[in-house]
PDB file of N, CA and C in Angstrom:
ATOM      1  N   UNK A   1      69.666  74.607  96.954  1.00  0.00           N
ATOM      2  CA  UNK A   1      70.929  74.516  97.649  1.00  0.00           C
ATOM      3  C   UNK A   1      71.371  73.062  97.763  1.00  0.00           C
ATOM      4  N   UNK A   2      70.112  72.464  97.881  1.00  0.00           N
ATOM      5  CA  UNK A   2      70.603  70.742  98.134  1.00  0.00           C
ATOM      6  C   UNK A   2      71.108  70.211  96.666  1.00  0.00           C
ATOM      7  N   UNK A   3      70.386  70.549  95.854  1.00  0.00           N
ATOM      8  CA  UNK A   3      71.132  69.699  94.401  1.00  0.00           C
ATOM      9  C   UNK A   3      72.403  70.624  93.757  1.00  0.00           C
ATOM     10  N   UNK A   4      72.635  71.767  94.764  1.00  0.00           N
ATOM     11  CA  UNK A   4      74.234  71.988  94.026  1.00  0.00           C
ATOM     12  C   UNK A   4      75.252  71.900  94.899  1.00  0.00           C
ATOM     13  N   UNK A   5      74.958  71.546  96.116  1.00  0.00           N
ATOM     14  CA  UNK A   5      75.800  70.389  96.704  1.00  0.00           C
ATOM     15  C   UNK A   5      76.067  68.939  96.555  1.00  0.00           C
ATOM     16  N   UNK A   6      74.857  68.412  96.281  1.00  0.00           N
ATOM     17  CA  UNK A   6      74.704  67.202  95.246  1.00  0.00           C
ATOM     18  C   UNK A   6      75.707  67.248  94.127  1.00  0.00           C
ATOM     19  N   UNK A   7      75.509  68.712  93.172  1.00  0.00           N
ATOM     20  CA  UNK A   7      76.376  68.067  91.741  1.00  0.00           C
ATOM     21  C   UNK A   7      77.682  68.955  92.424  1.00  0.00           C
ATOM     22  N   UNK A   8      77.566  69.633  93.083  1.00  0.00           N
ATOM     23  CA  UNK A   8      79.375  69.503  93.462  1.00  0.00           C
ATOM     24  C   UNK A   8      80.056  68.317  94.032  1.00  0.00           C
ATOM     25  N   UNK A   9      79.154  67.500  94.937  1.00  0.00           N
ATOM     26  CA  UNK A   9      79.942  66.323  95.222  1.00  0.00           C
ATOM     27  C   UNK A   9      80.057  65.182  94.112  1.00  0.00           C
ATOM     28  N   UNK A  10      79.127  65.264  93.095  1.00  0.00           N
ATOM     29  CA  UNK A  10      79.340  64.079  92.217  1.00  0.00           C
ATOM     30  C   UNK A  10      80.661  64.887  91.084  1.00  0.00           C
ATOM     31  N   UNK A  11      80.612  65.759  90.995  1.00  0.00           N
ATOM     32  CA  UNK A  11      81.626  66.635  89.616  1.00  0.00           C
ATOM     33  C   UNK A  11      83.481  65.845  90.359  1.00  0.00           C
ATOM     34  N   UNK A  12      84.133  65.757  89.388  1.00  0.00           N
ATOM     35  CA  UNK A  12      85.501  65.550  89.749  1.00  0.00           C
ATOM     36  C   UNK A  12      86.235  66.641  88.982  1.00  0.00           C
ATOM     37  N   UNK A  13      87.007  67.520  90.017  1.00  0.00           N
ATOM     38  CA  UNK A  13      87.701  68.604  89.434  1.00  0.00           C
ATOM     39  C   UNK A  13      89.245  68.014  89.126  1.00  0.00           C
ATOM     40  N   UNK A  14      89.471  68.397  88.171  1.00  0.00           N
ATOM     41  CA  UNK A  14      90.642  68.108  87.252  1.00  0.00           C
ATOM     42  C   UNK A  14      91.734  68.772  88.419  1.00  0.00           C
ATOM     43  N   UNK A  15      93.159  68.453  88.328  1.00  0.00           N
ATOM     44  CA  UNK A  15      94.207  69.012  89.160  1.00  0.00           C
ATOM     45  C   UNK A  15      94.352  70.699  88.588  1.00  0.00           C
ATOM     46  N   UNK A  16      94.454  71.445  89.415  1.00  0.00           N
ATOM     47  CA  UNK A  16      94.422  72.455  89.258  1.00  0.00           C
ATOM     48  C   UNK A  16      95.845  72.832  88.636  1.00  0.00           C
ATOM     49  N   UNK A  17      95.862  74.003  87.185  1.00  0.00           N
ATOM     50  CA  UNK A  17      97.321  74.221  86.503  1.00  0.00           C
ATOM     51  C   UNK A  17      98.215  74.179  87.471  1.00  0.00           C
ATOM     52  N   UNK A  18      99.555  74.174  87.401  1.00  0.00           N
ATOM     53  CA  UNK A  18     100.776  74.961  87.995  1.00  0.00           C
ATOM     54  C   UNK A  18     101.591  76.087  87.582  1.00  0.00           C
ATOM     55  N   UNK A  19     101.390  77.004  88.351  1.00  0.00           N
ATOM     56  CA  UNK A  19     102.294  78.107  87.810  1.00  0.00           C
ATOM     57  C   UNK A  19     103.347  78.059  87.459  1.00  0.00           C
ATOM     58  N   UNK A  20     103.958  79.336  85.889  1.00  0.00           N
ATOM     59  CA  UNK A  20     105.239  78.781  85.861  1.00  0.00           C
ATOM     60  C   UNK A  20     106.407  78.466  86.806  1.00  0.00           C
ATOM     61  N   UNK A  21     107.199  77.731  87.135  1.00  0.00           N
ATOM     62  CA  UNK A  21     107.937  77.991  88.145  1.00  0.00           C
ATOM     63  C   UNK A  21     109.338  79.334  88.002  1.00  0.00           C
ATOM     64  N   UNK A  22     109.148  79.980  89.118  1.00  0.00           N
ATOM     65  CA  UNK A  22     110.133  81.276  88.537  1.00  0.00           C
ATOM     66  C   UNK A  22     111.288  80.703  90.518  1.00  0.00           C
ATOM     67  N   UNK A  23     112.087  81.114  89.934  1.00  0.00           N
ATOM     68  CA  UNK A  23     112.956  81.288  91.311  1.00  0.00           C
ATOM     69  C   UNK A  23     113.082  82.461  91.824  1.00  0.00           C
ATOM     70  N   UNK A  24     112.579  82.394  93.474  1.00  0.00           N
ATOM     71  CA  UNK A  24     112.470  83.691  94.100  1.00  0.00           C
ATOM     72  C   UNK A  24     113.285  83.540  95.543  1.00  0.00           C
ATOM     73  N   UNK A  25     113.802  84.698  95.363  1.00  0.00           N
ATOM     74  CA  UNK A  25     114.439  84.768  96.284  1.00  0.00           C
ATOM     75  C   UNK A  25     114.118  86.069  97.239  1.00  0.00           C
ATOM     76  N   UNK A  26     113.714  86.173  98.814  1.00  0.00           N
ATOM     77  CA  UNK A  26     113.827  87.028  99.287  1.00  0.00           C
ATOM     78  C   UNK A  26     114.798  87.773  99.878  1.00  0.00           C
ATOM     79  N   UNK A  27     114.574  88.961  99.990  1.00  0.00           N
ATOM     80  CA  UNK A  27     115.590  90.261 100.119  1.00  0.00           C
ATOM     81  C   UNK A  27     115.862  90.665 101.222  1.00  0.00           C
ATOM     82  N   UNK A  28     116.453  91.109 101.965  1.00  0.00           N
ATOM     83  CA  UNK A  28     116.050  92.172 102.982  1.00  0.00           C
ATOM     84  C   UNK A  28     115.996  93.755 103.241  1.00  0.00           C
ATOM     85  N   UNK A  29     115.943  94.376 102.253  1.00  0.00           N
ATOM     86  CA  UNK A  29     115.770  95.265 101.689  1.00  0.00           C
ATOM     87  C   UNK A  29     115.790  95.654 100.298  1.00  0.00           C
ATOM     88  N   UNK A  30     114.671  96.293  99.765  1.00  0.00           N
ATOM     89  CA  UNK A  30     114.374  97.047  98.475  1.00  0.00           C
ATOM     90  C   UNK A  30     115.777  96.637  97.375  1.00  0.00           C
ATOM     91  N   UNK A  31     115.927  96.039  96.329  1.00  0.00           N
ATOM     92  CA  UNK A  31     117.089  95.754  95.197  1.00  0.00           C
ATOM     93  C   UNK A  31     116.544  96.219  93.806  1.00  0.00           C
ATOM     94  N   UNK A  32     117.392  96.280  93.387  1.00  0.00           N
ATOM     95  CA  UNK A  32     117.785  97.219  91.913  1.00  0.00           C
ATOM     96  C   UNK A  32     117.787  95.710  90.844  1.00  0.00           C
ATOM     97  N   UNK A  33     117.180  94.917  90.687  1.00  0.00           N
ATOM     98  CA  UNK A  33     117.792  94.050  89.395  1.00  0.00           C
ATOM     99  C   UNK A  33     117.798  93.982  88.331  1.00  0.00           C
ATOM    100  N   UNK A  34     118.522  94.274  87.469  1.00  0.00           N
ATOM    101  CA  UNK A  34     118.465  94.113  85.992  1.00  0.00           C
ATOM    102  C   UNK A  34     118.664  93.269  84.920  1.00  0.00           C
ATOM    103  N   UNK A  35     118.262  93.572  84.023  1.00  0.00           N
ATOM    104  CA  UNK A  35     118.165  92.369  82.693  1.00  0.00           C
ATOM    105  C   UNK A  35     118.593  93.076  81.382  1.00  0.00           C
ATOM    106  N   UNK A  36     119.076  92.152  80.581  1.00  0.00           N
ATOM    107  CA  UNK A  36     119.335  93.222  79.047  1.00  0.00           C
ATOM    108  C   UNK A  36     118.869  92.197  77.851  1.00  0.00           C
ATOM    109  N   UNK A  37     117.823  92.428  77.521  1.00  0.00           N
ATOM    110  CA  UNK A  37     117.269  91.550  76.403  1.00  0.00           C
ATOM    111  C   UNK A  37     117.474  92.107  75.133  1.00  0.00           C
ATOM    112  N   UNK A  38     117.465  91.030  74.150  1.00  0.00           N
ATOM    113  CA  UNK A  38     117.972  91.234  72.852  1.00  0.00           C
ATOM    114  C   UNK A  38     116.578  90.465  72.163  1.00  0.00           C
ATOM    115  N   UNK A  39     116.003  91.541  71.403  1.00  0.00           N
ATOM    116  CA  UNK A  39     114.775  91.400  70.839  1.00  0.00           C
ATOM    117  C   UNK A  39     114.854  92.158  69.032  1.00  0.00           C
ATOM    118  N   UNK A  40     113.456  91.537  68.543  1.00  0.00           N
ATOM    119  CA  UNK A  40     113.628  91.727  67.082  1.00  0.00           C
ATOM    120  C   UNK A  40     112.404  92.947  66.913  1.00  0.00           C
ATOM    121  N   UNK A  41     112.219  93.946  66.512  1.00  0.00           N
ATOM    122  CA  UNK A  41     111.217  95.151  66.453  1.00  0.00           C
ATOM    123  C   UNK A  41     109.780  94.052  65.364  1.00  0.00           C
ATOM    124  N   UNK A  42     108.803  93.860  66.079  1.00  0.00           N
ATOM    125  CA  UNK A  42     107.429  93.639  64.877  1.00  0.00           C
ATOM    126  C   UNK A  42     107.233  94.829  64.177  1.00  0.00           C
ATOM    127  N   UNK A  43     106.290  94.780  63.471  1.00  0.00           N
ATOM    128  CA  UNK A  43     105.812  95.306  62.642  1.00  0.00           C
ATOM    129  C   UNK A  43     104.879  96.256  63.278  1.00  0.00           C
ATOM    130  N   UNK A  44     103.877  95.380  64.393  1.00  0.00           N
ATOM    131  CA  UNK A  44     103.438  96.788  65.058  1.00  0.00           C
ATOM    132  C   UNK A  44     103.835  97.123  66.377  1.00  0.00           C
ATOM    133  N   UNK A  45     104.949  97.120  66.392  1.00  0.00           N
ATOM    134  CA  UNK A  45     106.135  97.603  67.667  1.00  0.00           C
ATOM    135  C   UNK A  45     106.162  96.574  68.261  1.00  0.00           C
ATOM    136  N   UNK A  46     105.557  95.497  68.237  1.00  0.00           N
ATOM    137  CA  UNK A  46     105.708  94.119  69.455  1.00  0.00           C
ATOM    138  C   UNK A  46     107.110  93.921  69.270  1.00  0.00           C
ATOM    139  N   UNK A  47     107.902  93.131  70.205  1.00  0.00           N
ATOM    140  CA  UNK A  47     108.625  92.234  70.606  1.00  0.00           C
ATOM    141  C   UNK A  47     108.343  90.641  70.225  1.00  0.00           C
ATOM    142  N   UNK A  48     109.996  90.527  69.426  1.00  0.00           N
ATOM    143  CA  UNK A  48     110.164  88.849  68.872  1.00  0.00           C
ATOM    144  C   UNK A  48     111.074  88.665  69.487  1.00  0.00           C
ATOM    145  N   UNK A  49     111.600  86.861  69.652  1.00  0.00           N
ATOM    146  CA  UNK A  49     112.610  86.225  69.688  1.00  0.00           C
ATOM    147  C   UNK A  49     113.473  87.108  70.419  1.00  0.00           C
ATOM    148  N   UNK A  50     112.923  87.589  71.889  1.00  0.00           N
ATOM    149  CA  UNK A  50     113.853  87.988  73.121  1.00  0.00           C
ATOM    150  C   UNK A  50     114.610  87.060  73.105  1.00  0.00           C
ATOM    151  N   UNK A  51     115.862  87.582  73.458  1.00  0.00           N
ATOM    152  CA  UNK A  51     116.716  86.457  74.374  1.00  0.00           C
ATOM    153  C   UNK A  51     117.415  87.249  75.747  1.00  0.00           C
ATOM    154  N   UNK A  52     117.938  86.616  76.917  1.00  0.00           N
ATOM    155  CA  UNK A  52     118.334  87.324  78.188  1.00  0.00           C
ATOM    156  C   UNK A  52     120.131  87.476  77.276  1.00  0.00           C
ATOM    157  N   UNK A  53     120.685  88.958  77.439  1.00  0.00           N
ATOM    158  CA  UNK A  53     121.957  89.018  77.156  1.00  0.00           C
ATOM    159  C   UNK A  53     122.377  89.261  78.179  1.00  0.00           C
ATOM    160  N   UNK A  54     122.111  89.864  79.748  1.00  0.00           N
ATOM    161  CA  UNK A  54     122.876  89.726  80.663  1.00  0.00           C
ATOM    162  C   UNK A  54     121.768  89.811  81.745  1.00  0.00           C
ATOM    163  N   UNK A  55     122.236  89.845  82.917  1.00  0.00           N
ATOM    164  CA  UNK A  55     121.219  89.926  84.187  1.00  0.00           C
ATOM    165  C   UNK A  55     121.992  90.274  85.252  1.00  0.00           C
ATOM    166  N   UNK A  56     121.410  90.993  86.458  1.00  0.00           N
ATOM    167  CA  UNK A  56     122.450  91.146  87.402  1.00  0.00           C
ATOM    168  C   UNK A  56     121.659  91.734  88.672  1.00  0.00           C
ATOM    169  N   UNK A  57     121.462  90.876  89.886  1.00  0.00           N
ATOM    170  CA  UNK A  57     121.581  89.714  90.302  1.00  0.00           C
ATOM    171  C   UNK A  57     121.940  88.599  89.657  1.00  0.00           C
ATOM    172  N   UNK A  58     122.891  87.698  88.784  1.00  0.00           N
ATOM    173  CA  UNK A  58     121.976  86.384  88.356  1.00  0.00           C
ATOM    174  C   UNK A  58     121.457  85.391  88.645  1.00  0.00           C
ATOM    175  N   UNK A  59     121.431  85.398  89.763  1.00  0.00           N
ATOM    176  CA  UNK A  59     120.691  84.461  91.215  1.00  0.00           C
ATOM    177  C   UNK A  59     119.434  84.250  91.333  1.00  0.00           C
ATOM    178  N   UNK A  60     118.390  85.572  90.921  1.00  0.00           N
ATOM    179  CA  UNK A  60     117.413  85.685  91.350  1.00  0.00           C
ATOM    180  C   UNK A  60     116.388  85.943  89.925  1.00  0.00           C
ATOM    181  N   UNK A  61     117.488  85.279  88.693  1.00  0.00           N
ATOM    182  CA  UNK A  61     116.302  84.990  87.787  1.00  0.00           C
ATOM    183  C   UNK A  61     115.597  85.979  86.982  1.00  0.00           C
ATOM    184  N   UNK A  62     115.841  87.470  87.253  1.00  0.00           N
ATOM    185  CA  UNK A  62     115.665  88.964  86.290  1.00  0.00           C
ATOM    186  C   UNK A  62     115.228  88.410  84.875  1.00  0.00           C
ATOM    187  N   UNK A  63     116.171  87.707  84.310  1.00  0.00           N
ATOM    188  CA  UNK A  63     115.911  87.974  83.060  1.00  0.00           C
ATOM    189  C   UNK A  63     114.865  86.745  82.601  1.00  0.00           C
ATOM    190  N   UNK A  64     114.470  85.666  83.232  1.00  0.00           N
ATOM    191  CA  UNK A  64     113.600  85.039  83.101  1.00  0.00           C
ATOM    192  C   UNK A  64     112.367  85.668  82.970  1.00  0.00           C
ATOM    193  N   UNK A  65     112.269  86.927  84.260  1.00  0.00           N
ATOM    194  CA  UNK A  65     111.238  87.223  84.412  1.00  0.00           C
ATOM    195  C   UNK A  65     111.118  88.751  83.151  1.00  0.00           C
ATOM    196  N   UNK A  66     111.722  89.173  82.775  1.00  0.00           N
ATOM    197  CA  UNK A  66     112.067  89.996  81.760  1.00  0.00           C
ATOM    198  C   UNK A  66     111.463  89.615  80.149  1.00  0.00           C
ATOM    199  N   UNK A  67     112.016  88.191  79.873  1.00  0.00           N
ATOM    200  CA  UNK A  67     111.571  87.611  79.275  1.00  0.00           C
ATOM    201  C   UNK A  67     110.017  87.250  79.392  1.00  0.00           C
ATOM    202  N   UNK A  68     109.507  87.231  80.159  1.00  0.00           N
ATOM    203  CA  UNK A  68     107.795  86.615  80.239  1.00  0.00           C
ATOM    204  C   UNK A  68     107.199  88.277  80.248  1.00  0.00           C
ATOM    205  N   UNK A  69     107.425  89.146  80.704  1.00  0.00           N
ATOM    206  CA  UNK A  69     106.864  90.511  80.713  1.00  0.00           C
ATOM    207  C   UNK A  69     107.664  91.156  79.092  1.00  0.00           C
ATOM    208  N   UNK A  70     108.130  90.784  78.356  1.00  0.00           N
ATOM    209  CA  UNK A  70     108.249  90.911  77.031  1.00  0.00           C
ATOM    210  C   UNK A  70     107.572  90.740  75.901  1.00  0.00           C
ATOM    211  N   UNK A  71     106.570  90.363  76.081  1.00  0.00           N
ATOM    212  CA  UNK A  71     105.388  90.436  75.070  1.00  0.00           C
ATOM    213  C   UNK A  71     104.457  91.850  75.420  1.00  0.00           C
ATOM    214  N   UNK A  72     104.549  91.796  77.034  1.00  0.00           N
ATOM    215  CA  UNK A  72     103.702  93.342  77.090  1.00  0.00           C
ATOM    216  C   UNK A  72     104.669  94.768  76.036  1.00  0.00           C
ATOM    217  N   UNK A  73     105.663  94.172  76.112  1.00  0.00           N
ATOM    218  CA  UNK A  73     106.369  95.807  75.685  1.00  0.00           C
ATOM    219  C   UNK A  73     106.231  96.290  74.473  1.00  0.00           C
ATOM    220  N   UNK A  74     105.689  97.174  74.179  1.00  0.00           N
ATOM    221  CA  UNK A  74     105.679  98.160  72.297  1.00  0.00           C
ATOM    222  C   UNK A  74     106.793  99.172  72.273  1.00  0.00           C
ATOM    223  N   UNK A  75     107.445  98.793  71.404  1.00  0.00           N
ATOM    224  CA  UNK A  75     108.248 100.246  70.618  1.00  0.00           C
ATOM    225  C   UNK A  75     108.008 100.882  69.379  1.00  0.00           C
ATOM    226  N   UNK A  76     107.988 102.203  68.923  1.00  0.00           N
ATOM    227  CA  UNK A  76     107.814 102.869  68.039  1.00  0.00           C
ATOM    228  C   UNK A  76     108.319 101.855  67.018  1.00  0.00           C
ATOM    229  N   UNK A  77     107.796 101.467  65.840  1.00  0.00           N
ATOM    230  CA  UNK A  77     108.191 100.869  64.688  1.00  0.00           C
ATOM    231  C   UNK A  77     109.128 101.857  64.156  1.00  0.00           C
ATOM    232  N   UNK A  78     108.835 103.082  63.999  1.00  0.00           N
ATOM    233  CA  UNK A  78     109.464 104.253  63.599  1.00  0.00           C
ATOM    234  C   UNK A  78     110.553 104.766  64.002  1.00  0.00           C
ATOM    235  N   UNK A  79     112.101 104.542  63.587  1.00  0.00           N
ATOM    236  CA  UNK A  79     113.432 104.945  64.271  1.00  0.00           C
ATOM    237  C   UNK A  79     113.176 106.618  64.650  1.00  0.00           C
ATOM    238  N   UNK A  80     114.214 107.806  64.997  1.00  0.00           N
ATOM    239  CA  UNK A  80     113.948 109.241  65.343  1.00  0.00           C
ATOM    240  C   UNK A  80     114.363 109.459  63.528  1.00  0.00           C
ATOM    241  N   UNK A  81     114.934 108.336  62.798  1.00  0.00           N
ATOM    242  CA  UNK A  81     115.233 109.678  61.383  1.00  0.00           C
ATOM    243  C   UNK A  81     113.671 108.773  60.322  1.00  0.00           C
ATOM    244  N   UNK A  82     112.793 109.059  61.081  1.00  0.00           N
ATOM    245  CA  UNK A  82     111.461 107.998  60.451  1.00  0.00           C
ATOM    246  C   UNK A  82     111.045 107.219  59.730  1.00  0.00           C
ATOM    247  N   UNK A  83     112.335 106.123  59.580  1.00  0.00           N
ATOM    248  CA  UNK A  83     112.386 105.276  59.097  1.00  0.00           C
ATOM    249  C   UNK A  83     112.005 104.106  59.677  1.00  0.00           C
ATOM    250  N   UNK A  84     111.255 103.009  58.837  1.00  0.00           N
ATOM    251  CA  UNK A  84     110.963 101.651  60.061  1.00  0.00           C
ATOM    252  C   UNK A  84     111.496 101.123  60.055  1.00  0.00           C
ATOM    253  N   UNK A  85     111.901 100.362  61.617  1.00  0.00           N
ATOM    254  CA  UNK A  85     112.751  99.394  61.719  1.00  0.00           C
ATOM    255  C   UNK A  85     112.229  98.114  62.330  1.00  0.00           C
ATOM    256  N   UNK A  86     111.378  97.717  61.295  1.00  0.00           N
ATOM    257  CA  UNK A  86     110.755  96.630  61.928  1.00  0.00           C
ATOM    258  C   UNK A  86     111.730  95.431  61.053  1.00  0.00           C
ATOM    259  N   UNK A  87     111.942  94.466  62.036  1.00  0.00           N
ATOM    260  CA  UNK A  87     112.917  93.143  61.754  1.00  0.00           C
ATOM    261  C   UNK A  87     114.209  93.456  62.563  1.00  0.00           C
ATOM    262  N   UNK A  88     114.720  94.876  63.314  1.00  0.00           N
ATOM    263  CA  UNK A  88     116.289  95.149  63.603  1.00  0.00           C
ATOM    264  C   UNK A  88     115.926  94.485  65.036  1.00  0.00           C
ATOM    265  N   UNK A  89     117.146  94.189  65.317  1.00  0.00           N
ATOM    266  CA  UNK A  89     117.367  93.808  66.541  1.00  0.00           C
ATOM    267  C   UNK A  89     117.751  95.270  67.734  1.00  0.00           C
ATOM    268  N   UNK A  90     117.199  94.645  68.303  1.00  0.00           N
ATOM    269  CA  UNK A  90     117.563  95.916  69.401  1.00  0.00           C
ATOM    270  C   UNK A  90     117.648  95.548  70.834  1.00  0.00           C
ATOM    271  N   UNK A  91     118.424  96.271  71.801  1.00  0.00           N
ATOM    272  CA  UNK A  91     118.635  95.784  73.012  1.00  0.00           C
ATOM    273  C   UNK A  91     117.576  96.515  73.892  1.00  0.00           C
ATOM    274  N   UNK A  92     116.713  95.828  74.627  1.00  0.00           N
ATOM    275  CA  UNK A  92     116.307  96.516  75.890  1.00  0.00           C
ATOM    276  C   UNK A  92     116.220  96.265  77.456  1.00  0.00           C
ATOM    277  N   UNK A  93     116.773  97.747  77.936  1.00  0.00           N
ATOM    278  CA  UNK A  93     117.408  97.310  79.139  1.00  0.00           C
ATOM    279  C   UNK A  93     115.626  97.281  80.235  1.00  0.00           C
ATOM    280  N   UNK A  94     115.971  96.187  81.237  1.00  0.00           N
ATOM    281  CA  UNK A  94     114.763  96.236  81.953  1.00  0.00           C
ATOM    282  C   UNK A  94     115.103  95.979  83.372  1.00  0.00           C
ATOM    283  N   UNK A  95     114.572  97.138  84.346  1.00  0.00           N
ATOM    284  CA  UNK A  95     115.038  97.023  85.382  1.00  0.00           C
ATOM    285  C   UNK A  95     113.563  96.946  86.545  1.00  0.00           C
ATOM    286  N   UNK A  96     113.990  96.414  87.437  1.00  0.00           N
ATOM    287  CA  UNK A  96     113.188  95.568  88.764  1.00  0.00           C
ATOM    288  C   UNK A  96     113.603  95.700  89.682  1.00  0.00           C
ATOM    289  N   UNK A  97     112.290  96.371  90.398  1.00  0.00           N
ATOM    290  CA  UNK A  97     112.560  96.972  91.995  1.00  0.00           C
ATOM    291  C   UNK A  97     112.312  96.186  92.632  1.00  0.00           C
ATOM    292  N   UNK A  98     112.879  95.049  93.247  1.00  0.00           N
ATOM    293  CA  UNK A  98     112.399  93.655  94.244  1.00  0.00           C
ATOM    294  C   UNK A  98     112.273  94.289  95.888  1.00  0.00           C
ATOM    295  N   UNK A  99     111.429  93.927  96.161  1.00  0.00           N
ATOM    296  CA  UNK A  99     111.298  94.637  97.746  1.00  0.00           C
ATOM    297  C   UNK A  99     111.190  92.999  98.511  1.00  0.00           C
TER     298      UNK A  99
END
């Protein structure tokens, strides 16, 4: 116990990261916010080159945050007439329950 208090006091911890900075705003009740991103279909359903096409709140930053939870999202590579549409652009709408 004594020598890893020892090398914790001799160790120098580096500054700890900073999170991205997002702008938040609180509510006072439960909100609806939305985002409409314009993204390119991968190859294996991932999401490219989002961009925010609208937002609403736009105060409170939706589509920023739309944008960073855009790598989680997969879509069928496969259109409904089963053809692939990997490279099309496509819009997706993303909505956020802020409490």
């Amino acid at each position: 116990m004594i020598a890893s208090l020892i090398l914790a006091a001799a160790t120098t911890l580096a500054p700890a990261p900073q999170p991205t900075e997002m702008r938040v705003q609180r509510v006072s009740e439960p909100t609806m916010a939305v985002a409409l991103l314009s993204c390119v279909i991968q190859r294996d359903g991932a999401l490219a080159g989002c961009k925010v096409m609208a937002e609403s709140p736009s105060e409170m930053g939706v589509g920023e945050a739309a944008l960073m939870m855009s790598s989680q999202y997969r879509l069928d590579p496969l259109g409904p007439d089963g053809r692939l549409r990997t490279g099309e652009v496509v819009e997706v709408p993303v909505q956020i329950r802020i409490k």
